[in-house]
N, C-alpha and C. Protein backbone atom coordinates (compact mmCIF):
# COMPACT_ATOMS: atom_id res chain seq x y z
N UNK A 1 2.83 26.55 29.42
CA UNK A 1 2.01 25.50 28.88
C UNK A 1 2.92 24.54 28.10
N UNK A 2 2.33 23.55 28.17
CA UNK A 2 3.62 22.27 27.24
C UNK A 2 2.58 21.74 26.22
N UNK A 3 3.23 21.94 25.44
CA UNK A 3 2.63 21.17 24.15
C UNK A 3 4.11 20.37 23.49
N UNK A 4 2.68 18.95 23.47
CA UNK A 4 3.50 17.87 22.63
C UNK A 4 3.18 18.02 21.41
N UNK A 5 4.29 17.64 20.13
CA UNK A 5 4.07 17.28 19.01
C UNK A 5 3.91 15.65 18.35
N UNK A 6 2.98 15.66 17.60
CA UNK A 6 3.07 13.92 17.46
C UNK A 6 4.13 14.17 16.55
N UNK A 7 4.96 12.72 16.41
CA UNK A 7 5.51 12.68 15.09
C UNK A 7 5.59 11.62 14.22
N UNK A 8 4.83 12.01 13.33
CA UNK A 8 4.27 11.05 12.58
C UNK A 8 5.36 10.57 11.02
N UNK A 9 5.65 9.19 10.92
CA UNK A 9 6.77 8.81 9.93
C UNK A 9 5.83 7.91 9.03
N UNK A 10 5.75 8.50 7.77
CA UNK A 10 4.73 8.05 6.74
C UNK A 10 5.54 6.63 5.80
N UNK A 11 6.46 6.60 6.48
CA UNK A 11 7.45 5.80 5.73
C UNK A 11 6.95 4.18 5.83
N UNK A 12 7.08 3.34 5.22
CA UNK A 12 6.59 1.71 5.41
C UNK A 12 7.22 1.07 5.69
N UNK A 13 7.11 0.46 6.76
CA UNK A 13 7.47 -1.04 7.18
C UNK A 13 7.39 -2.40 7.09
N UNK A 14 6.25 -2.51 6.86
CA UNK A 14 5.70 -3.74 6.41
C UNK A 14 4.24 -4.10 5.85
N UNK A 15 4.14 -4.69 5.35
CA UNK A 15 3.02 -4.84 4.07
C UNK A 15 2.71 -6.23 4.37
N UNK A 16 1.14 -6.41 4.63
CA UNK A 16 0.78 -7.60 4.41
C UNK A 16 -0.78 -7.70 3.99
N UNK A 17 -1.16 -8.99 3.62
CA UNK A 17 -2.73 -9.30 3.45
C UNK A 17 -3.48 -10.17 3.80
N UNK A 18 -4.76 -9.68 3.49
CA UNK A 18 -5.67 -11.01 4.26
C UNK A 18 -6.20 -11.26 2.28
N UNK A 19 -7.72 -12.13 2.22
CA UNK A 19 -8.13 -12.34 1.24
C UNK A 19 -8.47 -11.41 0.35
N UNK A 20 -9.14 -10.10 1.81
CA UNK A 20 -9.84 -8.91 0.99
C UNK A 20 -8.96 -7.85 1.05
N UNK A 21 -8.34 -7.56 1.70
CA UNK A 21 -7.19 -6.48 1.87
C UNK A 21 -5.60 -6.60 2.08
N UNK A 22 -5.11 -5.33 1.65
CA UNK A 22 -4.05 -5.39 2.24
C UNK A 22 -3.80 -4.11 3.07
N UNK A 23 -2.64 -4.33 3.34
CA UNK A 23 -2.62 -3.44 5.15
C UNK A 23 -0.93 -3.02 4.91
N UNK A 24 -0.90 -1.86 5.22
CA UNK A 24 0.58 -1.31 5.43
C UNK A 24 1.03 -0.89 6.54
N UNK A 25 2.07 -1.23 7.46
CA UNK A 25 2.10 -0.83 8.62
C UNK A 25 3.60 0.06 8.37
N UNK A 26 3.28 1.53 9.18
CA UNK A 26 4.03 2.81 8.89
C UNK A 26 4.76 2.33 10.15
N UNK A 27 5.80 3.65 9.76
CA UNK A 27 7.34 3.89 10.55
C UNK A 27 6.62 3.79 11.92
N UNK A 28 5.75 4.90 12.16
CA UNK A 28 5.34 5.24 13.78
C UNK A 28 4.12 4.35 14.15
N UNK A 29 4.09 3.46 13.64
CA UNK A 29 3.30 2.42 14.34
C UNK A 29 1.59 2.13 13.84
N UNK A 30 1.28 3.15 12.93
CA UNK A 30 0.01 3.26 12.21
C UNK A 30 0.07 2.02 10.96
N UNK A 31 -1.11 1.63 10.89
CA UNK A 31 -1.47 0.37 10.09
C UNK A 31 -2.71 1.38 9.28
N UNK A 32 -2.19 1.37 7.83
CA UNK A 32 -3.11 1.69 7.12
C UNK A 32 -3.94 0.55 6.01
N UNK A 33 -5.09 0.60 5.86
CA UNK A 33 -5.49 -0.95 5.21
C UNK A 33 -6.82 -0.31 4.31
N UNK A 34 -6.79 -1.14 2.94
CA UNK A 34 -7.53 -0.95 2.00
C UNK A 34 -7.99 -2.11 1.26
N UNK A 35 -9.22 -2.24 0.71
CA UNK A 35 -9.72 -2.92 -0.24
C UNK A 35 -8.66 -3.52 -1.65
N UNK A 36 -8.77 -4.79 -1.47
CA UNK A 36 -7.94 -5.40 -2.78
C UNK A 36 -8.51 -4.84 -3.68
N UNK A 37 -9.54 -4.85 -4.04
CA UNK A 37 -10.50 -4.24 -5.36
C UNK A 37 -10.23 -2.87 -5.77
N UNK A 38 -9.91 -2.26 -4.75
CA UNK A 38 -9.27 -0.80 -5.35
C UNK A 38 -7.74 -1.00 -6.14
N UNK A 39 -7.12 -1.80 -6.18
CA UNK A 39 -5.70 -2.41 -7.06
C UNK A 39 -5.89 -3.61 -7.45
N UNK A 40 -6.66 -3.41 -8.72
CA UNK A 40 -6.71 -4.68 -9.52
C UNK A 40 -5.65 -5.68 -9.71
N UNK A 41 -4.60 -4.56 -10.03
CA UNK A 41 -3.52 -5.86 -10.25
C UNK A 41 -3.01 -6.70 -8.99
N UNK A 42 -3.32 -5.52 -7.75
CA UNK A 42 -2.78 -6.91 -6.62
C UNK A 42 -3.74 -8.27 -6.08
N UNK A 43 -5.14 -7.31 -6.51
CA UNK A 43 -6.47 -8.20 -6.64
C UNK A 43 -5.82 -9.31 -7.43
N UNK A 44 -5.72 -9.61 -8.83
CA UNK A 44 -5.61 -10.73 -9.51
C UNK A 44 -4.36 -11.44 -9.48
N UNK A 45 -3.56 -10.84 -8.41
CA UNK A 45 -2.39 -11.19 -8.58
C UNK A 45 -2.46 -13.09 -7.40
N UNK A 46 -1.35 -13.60 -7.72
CA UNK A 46 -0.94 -15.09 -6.89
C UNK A 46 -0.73 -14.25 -5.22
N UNK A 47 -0.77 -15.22 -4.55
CA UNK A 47 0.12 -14.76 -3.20
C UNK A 47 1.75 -14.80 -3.57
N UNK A 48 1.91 -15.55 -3.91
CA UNK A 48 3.14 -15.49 -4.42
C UNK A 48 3.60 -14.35 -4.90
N UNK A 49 3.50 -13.59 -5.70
CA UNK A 49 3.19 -12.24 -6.52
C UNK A 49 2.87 -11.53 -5.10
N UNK A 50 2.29 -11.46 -4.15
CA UNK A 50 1.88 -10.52 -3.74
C UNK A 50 2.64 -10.38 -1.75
N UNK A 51 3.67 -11.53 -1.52
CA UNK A 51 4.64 -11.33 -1.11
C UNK A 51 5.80 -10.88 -1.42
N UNK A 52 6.09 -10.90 -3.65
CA UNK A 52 7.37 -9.73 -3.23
C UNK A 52 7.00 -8.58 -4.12
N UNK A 53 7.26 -8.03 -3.15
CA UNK A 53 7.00 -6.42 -2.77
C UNK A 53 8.36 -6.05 -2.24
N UNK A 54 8.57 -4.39 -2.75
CA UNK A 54 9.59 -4.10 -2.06
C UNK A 54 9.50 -2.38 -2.07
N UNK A 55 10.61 -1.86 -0.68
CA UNK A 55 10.15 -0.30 -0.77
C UNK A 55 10.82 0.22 -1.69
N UNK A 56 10.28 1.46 -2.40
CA UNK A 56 10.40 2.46 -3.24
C UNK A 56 10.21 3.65 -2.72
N UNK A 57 10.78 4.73 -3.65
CA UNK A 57 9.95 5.98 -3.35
C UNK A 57 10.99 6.77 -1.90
N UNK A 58 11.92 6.63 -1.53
CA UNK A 58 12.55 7.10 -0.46
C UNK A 58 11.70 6.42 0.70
N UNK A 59 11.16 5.26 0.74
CA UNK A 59 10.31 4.64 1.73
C UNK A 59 9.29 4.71 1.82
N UNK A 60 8.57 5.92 1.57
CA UNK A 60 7.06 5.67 1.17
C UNK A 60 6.15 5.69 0.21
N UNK A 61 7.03 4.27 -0.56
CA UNK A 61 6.03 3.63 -1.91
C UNK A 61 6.31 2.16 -1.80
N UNK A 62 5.44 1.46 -2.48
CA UNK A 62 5.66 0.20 -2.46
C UNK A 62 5.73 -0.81 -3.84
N UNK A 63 6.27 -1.04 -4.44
CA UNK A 63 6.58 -1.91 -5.77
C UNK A 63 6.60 -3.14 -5.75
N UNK A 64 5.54 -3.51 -6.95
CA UNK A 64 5.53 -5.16 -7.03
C UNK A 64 6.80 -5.43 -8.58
N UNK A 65 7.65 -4.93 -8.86
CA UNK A 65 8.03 -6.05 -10.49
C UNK A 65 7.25 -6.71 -10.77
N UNK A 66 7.03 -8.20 -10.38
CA UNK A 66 6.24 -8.56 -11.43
C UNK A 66 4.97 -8.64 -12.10
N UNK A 67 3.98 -7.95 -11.44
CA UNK A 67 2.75 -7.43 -11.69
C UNK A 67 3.17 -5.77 -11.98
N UNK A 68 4.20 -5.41 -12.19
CA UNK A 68 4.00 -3.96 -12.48
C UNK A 68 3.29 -3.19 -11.57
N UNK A 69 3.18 -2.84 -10.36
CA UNK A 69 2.25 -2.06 -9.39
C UNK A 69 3.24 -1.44 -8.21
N UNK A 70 3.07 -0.14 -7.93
CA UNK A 70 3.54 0.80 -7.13
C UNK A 70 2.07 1.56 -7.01
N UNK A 71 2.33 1.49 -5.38
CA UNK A 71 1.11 2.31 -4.67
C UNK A 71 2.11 3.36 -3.28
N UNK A 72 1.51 4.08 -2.96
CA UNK A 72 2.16 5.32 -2.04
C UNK A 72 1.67 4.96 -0.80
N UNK A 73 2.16 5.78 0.40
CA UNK A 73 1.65 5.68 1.55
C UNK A 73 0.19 7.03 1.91
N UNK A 74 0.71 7.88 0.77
CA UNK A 74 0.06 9.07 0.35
C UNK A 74 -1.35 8.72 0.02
N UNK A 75 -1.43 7.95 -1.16
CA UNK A 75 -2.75 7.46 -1.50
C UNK A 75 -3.29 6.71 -0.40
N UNK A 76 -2.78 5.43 -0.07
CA UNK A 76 -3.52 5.16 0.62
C UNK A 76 -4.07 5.68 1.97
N UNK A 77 -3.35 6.59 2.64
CA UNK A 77 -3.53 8.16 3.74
C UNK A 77 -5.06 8.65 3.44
N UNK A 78 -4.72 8.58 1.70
CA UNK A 78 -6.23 9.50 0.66
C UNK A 78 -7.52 8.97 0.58
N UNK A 79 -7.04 7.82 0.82
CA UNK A 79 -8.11 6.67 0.59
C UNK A 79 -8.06 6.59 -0.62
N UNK A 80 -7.09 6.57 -2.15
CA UNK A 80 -7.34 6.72 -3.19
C UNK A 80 -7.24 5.15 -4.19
N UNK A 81 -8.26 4.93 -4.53
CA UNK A 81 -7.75 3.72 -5.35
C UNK A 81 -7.04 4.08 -6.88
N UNK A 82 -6.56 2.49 -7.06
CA UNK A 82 -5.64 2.90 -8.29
C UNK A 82 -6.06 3.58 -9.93
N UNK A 83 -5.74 4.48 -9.77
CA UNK A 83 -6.37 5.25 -11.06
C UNK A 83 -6.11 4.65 -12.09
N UNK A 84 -5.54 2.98 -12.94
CA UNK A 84 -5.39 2.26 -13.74
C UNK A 84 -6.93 2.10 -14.26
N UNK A 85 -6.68 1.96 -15.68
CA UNK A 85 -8.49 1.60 -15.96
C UNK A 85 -8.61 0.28 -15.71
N UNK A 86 -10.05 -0.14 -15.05
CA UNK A 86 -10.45 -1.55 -14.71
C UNK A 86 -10.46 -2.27 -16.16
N UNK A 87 -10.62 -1.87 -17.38
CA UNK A 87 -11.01 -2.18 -18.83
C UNK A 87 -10.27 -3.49 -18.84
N UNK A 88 -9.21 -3.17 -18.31
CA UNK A 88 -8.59 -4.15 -18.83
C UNK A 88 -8.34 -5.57 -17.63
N UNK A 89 -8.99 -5.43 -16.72
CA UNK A 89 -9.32 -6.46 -15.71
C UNK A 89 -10.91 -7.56 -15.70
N UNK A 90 -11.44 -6.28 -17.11
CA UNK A 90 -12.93 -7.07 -17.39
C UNK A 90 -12.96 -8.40 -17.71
């Protein structure tokens, strides 16, 4: 019998957005995409701000400097939004 293994590379490639989301596209070709509203700070952030981005994390994390924001490929896998309190986005 033959069995294939997938192999799946959680690592990021590229990061982009629309108005309401943003979208991460992984090593092996998977596009993972989430609600701006679950990351306030990239929510309120400029586009400007929200083109630089850069990888972290041995490749699968993603860091803004100047908004202060790092999100995983993990969480978003989790579906997890950012555990920051909204309090301060009121």
């Amino acid at each position: 019998m033959n069995t294939s293994t997938l192999n799946t590379d959680e690592r990021v490639k590229d990061v982009y957005f629309t108005d309401d989301e943003i979208s991460v596209q992984l090593m092996d070709g998977r596009t993972i995409s989430a609600p701006l509203i679950w990351y306030p700070r990239l929510f309120h952030a400029t586009k400007k701000q929200l083109r630089h981005w850069e990888i972290c994390g041995g490749g699968y994390g993603i860091h803004w400097e100047e908004i202060d924001e790092d999100i995983s490929t993990e969480g978003l896998l989790r579906g997890a939004p950012a555990p920051a309190s909204h309090k301060e986005y009121a």
